[in-house]
Protein backbone atom coordinates (compact mmCIF):
# COMPACT_ATOMS: atom_id res chain seq x y z
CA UNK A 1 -19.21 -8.06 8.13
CA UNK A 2 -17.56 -11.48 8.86
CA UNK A 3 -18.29 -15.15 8.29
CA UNK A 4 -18.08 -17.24 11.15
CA UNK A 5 -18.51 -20.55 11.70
CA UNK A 6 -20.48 -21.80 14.75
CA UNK A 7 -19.48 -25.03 16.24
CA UNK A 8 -22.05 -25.90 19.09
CA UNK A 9 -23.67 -29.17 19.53
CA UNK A 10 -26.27 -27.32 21.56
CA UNK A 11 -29.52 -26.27 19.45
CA UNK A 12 -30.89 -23.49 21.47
CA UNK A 13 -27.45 -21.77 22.52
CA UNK A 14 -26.74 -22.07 18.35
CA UNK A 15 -29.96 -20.78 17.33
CA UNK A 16 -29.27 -17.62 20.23
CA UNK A 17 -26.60 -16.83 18.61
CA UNK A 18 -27.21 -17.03 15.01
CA UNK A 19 -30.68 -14.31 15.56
CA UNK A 20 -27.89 -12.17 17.24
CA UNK A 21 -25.17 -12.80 15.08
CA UNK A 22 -27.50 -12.77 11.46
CA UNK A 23 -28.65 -8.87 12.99
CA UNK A 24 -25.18 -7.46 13.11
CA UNK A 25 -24.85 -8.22 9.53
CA UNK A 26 -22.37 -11.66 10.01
CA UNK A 27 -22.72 -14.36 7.27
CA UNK A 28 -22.80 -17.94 9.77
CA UNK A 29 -22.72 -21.34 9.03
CA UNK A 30 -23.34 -24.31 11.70
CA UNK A 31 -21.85 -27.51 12.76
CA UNK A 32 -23.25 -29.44 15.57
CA UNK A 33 -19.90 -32.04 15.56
CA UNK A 34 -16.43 -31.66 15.46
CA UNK A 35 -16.53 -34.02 12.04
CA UNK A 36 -19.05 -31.73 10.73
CA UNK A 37 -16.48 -28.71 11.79
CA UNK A 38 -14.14 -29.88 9.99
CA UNK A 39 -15.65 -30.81 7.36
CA UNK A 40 -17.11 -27.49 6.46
CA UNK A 41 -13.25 -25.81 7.40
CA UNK A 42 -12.34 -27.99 4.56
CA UNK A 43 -14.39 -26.63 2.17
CA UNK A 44 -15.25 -23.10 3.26
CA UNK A 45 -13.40 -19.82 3.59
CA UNK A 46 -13.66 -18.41 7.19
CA UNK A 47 -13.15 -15.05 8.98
CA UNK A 48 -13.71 -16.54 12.75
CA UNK A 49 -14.63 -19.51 14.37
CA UNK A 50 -16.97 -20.13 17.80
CA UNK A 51 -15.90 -23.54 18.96
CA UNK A 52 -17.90 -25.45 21.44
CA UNK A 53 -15.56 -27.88 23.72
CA UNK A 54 -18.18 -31.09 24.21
CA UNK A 55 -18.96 -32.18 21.04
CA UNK A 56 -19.69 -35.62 19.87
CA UNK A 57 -17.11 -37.39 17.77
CA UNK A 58 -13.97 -34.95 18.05
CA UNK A 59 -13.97 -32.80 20.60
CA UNK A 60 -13.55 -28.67 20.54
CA UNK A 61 -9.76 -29.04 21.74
CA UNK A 62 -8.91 -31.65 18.82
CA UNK A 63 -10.73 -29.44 16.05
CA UNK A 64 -8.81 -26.70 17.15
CA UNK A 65 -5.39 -28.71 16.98
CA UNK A 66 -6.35 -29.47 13.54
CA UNK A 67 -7.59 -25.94 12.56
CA UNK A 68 -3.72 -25.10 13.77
CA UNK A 69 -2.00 -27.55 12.30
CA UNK A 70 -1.18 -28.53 8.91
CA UNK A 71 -3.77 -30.90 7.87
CA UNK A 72 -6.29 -28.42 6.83
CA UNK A 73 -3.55 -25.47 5.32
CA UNK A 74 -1.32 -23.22 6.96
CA UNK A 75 -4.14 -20.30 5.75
CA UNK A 76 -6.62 -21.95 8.21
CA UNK A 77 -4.03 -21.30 11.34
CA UNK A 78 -4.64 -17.48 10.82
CA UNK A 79 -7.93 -17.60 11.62
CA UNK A 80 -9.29 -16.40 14.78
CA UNK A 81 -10.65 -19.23 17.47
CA UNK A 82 -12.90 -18.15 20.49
CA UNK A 83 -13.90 -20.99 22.26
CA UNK A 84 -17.21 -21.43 24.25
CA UNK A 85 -17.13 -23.52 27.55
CA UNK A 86 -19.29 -23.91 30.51
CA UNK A 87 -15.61 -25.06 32.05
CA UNK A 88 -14.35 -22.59 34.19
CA UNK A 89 -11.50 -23.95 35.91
CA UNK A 90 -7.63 -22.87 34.74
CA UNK A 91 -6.43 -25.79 33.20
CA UNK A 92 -9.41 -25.83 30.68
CA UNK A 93 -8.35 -22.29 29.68
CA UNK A 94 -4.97 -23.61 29.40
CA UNK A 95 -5.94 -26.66 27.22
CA UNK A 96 -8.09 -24.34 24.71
CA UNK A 97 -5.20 -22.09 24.66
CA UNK A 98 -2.14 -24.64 24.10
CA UNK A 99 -5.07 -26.21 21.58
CA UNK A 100 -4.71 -22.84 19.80
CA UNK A 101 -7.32 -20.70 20.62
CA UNK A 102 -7.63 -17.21 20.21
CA UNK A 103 -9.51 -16.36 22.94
CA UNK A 104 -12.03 -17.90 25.42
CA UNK A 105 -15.46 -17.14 26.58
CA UNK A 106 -16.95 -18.83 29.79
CA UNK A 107 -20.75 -20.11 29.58
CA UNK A 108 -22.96 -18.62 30.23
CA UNK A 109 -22.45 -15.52 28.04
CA UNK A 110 -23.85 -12.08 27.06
CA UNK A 111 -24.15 -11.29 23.61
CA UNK A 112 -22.86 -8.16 24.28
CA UNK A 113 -19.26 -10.12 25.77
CA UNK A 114 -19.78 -12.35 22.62
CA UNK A 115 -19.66 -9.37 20.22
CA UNK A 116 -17.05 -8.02 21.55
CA UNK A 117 -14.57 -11.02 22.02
CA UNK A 118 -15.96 -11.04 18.01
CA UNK A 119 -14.92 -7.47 17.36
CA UNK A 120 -11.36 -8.10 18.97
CA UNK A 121 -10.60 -11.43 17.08
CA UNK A 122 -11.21 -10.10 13.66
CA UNK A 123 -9.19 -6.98 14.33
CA UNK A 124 -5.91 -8.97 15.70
CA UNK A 125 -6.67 -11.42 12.20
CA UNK A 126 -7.32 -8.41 9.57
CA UNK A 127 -4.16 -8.27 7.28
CA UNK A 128 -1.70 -5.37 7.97
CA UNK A 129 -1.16 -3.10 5.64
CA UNK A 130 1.88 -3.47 3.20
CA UNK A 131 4.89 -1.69 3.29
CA UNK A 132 4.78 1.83 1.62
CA UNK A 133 8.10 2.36 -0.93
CA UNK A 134 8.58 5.73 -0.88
CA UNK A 135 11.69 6.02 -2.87
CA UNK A 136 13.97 3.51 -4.34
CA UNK A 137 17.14 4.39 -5.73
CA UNK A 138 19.74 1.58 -6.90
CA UNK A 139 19.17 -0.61 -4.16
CA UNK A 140 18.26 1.45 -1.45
CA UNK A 141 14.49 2.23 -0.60
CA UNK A 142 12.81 4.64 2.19
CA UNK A 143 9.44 2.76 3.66
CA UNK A 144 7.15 5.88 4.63
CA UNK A 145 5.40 3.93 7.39
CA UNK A 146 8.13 2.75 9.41
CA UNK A 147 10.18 5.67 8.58
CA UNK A 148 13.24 3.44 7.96
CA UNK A 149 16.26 2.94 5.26
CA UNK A 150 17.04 -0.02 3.73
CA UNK A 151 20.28 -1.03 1.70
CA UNK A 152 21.22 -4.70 0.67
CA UNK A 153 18.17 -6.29 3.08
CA UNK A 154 19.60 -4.09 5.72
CA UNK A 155 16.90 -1.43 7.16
CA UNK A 156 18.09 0.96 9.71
CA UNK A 157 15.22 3.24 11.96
CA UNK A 158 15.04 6.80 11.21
CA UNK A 159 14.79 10.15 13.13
CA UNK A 160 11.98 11.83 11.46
CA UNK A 161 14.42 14.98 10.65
CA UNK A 162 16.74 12.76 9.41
CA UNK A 163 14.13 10.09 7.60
CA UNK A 164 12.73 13.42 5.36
CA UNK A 165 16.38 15.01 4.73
CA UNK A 166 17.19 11.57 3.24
CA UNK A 167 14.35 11.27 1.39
CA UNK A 168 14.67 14.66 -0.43
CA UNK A 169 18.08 13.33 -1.33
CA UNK A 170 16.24 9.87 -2.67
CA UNK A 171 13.65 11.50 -4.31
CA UNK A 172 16.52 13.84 -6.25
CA UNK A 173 18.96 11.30 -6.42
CA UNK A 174 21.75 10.90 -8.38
CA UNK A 175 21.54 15.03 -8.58
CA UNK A 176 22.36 17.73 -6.07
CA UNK A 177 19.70 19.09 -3.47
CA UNK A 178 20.36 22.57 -2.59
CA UNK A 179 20.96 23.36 0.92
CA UNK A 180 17.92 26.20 1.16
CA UNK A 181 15.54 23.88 -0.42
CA UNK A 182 16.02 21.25 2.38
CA UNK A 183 16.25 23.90 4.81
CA UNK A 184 12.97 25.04 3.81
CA UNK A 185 11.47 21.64 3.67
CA UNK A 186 12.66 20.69 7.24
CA UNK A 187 11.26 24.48 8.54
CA UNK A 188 8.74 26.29 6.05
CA UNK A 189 7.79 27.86 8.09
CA UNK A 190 10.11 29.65 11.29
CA UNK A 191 13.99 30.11 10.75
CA UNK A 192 16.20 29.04 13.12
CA UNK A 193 18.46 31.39 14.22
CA UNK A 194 21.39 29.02 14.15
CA UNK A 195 21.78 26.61 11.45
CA UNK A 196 20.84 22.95 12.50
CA UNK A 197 20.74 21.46 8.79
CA UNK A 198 24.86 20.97 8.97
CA UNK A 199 24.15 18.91 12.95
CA UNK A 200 21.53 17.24 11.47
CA UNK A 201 23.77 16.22 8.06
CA UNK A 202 26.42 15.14 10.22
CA UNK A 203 24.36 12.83 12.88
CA UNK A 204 22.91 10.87 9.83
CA UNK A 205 26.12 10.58 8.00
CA UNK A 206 27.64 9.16 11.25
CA UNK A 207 24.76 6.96 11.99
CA UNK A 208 24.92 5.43 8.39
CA UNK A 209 28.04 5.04 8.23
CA UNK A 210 28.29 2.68 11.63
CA UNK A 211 25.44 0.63 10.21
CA UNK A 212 25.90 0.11 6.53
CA UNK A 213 29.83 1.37 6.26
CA UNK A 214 29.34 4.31 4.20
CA UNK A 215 27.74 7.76 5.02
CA UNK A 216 25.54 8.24 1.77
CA UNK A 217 25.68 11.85 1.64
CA UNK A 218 27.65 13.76 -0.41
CA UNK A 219 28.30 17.53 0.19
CA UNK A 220 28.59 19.82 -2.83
CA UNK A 221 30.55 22.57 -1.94
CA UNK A 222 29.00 25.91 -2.18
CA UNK A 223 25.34 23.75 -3.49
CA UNK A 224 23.82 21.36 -1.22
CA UNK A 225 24.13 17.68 -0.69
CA UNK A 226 23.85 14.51 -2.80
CA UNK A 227 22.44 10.74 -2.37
CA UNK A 228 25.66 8.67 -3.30
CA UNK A 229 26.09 4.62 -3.13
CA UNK A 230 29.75 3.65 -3.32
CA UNK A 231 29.58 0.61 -4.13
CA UNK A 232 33.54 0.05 -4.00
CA UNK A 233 32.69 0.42 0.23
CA UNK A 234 29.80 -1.40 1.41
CA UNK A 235 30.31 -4.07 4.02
């Protein structure tokens, strides 16, 4: 599970939430002041923070300024603040969110609403998963998850037809793919009665060419088509 640290001057609403907390499996550790806070954000790695607003010393809006700012690393401003309030009027919501809070959660609570507003601020903070290289091929790459092109740091969205006829090109590149094997990549497994490969060839070649100046595909007469970079044309 996570590690969260609870900031809460209050002993009983603490110890509340650490038996809840502790029995869905979360690793906690306390601070009862906002020196104390930041002390431990100093010294400790954490996935979420519960931020009391009253606290003695430095209050929960000036912790979170600091969590956000600079002073304690630019790591620390990635991690998820919910803060806990018994104020309920709009311009406290608006200070804890212009403070840099995630999220904020009006006392009294359930612990059902606190597990949740958990659940949601670890999934909006959990990395996002890299970019997937496909193919690469002399400067240009094909990025499986975004289903995109990119040539000299320029990337250029894909149709999916035409994403997977370029990257059977990519894959085979600098040699020639025969037209029947794309065709029977793009439709293994009904034949179209007319042949869309040649429309399909010609819409990507025309969108490449208005955004990177060159058409990359290269038709083999009588064989298929080619990946091609000419390098004497690019923008």
């Amino acid at each position: 599970m996570a590690s969260i640290l609870v900031v809460e001057d209050d002993i009983d609403i603490a110890q509340g939430i650490a038996e809840f907390l502790e029995l869905k499996g979360h690793e906690l550790d306390f601070a009862y002041t906002g020196k104390q806070a930041l002390a431990l954000l100093e010294q400790n790695t954490y996935q979420l923070v519960l931020l009391d607003i009253n606290l003695p010393f430095v209050n929960g809006y000036d912790v979170c300024r600091q969590l956000s700012g600079e002073q304690l690393g630019q790591h620390l401003a990635k991690v998820p603040v919910i803060m806990m309030s018994a104020r309920s009027h709009e311009q406290d919501l608006l200070d804890g969110f212009a403070s840099g809070a995630w999220d904020y959660l009006k006392k009294p609570f359930s612990f059902a609403e606190l597990s949740a507003r958990i659940d949601v601020g670890l999934m909006k903070s959990a990395p996002q998963p890299t970019t997937k290289v496909a193919f690469s091929h002399a400067g240009a790459e094909l990025d499986d998850t975004s289903l995109s092109f990119t040539y000299n740091n320029i990337q250029l969205q894909l149709h999916p037809i035409g994403y997977k006829i370029l990257k059977l090109l990519l894959a085979s590149a600098p040699n020639t793919v025969q037209s029947r094997n794309i065709h029977a990549h793009l439709w293994p497994h009904d034949t179209p009665e007319s042949d869309p490969l040649r429309a399909h060839i010609y819409k990507l070649r025309k969108q490449l060419k208005q955004h990177f100046g060159q058409p990359f595909i290269e038709t083999v007469k009588g064989v298929g088509y080619r990946f091609h970079i000419d390098e004497s044309n690019e923008n």
